[in-house]
Protein backbone atom coordinates (compact mmCIF):
# COMPACT_ATOMS: atom_id res chain seq x y z
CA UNK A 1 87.52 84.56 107.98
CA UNK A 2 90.94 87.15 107.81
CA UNK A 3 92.35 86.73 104.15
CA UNK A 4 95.64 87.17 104.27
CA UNK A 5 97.53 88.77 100.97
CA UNK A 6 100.37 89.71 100.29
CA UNK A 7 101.66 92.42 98.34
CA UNK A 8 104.54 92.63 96.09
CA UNK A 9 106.27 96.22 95.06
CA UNK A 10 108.85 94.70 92.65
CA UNK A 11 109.86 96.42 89.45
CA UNK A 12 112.26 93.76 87.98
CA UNK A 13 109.35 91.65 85.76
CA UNK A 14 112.06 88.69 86.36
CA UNK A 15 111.93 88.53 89.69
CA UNK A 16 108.08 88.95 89.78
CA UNK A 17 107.63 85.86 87.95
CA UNK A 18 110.37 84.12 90.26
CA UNK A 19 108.14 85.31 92.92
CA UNK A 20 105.04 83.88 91.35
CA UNK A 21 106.32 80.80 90.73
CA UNK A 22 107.54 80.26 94.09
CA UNK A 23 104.38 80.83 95.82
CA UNK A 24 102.73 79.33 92.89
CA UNK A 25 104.57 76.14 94.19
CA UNK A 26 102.94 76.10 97.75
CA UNK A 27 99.41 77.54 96.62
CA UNK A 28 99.86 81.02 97.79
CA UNK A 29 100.14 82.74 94.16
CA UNK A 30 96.51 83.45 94.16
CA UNK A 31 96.81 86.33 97.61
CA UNK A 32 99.76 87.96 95.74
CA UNK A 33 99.22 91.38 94.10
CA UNK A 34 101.95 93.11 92.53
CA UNK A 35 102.81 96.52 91.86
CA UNK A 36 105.74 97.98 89.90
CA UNK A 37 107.15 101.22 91.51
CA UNK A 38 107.12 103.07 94.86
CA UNK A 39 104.10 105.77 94.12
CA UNK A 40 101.50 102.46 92.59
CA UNK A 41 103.18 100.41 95.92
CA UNK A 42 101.58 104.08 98.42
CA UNK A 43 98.50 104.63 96.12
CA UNK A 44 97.37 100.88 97.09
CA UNK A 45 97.93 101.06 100.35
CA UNK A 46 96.54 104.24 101.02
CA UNK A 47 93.65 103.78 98.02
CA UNK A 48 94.54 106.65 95.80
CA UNK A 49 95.29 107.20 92.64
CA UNK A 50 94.71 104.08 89.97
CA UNK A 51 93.73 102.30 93.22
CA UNK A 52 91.04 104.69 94.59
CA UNK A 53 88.52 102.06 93.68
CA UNK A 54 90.11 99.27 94.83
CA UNK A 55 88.46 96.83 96.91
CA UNK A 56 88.91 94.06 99.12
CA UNK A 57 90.80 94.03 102.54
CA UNK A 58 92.00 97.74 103.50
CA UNK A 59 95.83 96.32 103.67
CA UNK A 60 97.72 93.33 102.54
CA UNK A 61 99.18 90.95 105.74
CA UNK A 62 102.91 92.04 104.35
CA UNK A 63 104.43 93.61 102.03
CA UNK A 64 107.51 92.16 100.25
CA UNK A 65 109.25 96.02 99.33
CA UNK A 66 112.18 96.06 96.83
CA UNK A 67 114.86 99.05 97.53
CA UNK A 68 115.42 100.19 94.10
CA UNK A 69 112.35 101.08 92.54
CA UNK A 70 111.13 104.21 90.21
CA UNK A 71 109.44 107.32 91.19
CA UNK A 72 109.58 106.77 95.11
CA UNK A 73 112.75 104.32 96.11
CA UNK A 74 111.54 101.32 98.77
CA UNK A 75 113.28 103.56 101.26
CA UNK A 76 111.10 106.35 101.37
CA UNK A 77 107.77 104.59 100.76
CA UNK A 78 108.50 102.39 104.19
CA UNK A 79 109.46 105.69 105.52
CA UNK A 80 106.09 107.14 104.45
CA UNK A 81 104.39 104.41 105.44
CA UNK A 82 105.76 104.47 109.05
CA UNK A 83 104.75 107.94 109.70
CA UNK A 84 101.28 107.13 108.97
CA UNK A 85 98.69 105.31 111.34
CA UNK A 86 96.91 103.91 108.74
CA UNK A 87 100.00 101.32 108.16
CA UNK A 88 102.65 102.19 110.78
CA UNK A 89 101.91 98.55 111.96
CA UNK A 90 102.12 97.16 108.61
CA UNK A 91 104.35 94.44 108.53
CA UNK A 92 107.25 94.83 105.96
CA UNK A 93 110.02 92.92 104.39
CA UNK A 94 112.91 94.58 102.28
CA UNK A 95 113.49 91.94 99.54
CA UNK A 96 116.15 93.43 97.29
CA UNK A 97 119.47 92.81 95.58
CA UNK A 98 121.29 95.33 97.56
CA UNK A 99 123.92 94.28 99.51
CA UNK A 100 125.12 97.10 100.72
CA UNK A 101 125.31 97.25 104.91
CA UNK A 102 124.16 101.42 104.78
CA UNK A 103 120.42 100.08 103.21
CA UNK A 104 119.87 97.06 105.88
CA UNK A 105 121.06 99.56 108.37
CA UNK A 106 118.86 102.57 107.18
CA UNK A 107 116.10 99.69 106.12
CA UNK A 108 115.80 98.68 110.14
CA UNK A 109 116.10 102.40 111.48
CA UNK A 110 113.54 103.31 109.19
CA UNK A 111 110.92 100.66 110.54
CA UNK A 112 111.53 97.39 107.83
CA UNK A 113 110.30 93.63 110.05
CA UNK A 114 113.05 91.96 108.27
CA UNK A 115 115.60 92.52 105.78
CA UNK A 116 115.96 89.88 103.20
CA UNK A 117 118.70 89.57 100.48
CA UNK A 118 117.59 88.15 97.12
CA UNK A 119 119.53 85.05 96.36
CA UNK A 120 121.35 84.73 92.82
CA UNK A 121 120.31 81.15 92.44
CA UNK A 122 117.17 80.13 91.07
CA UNK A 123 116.37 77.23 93.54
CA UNK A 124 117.64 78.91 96.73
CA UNK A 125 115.60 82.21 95.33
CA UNK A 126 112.59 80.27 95.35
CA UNK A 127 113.14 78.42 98.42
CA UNK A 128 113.65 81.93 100.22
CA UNK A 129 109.97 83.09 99.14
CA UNK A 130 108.24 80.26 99.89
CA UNK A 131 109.69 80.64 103.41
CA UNK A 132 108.70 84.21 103.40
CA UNK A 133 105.43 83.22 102.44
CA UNK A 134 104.93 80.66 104.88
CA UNK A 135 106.01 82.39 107.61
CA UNK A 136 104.35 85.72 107.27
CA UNK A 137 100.73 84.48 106.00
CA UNK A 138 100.53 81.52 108.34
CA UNK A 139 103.12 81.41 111.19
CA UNK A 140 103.57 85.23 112.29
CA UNK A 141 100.55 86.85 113.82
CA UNK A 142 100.19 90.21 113.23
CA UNK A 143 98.61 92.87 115.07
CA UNK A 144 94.69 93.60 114.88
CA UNK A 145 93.84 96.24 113.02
């Protein structure tokens, strides 16, 4: 049996526990790993670094990417992570504050499945995640791989 994951590059501790909770809510907390910046968000996809011993599946069914993150910004690691053919398939969703048209435009030129606002709300925040959730470990199929 595939397990499906998902993991989280969020730096805003906040929003992570938002996050949580949300999938908490539908039982899919516990394929949820987290990681706080751009460079910890390539060093576990690629196995490097602090995750060079990581095991388990080789990637994560999606990854939920914020924008603004330190060390590497969201941009650049889905940039990185489209020129490689390790994850160029990867699917990935920009969940971030920014609501600026220039970073959904450069988001989809640069590769991004979906572009996703975060909602100011609380319930409609948590309502949006679970959807992610839903929809990318059990209703999209990915490619093989």
């Amino acid at each position: 049996m595939n397990i499906k994951s998902i993991l989280l590059v969020e730096n805003t501790r906040q929003d992570e526990l938002l996050i949580l909770r949300a999938l908490n809510k539908i039982n899919l907390a516990n394929v949820l790993d987290v990681v706080r910046d751009g460079q910890q968000a390539l060093d576990y996809l690629f196995r490097e670094g602090e995750f060079a011993g990581r095991c388990g599946p080789a990637l994560p069914t999606v990854v939920l990417l914020d924008i603004n993150l330190p060390r590497v910004s969201g941009l650049e690691v889905l940039e990185r992570l489209r020129a490689d053919p390790r994850t160029h398939l990867l699917p990935i969703v920009i969940l971030t504050s920014s609501d600026e048209e220039r970073d959904r435009l450069r988001s989809y030129e640069t590769g991004a499945n979906s572009f996703v606002r975060k909602p100011l709300d609380f319930a409609e925040f948590a309502v949006t995640v679970a959807q992610l959730g839903v929809y990318w470990l059990a209703t999209n199929e990915p490619p093989q791989g």
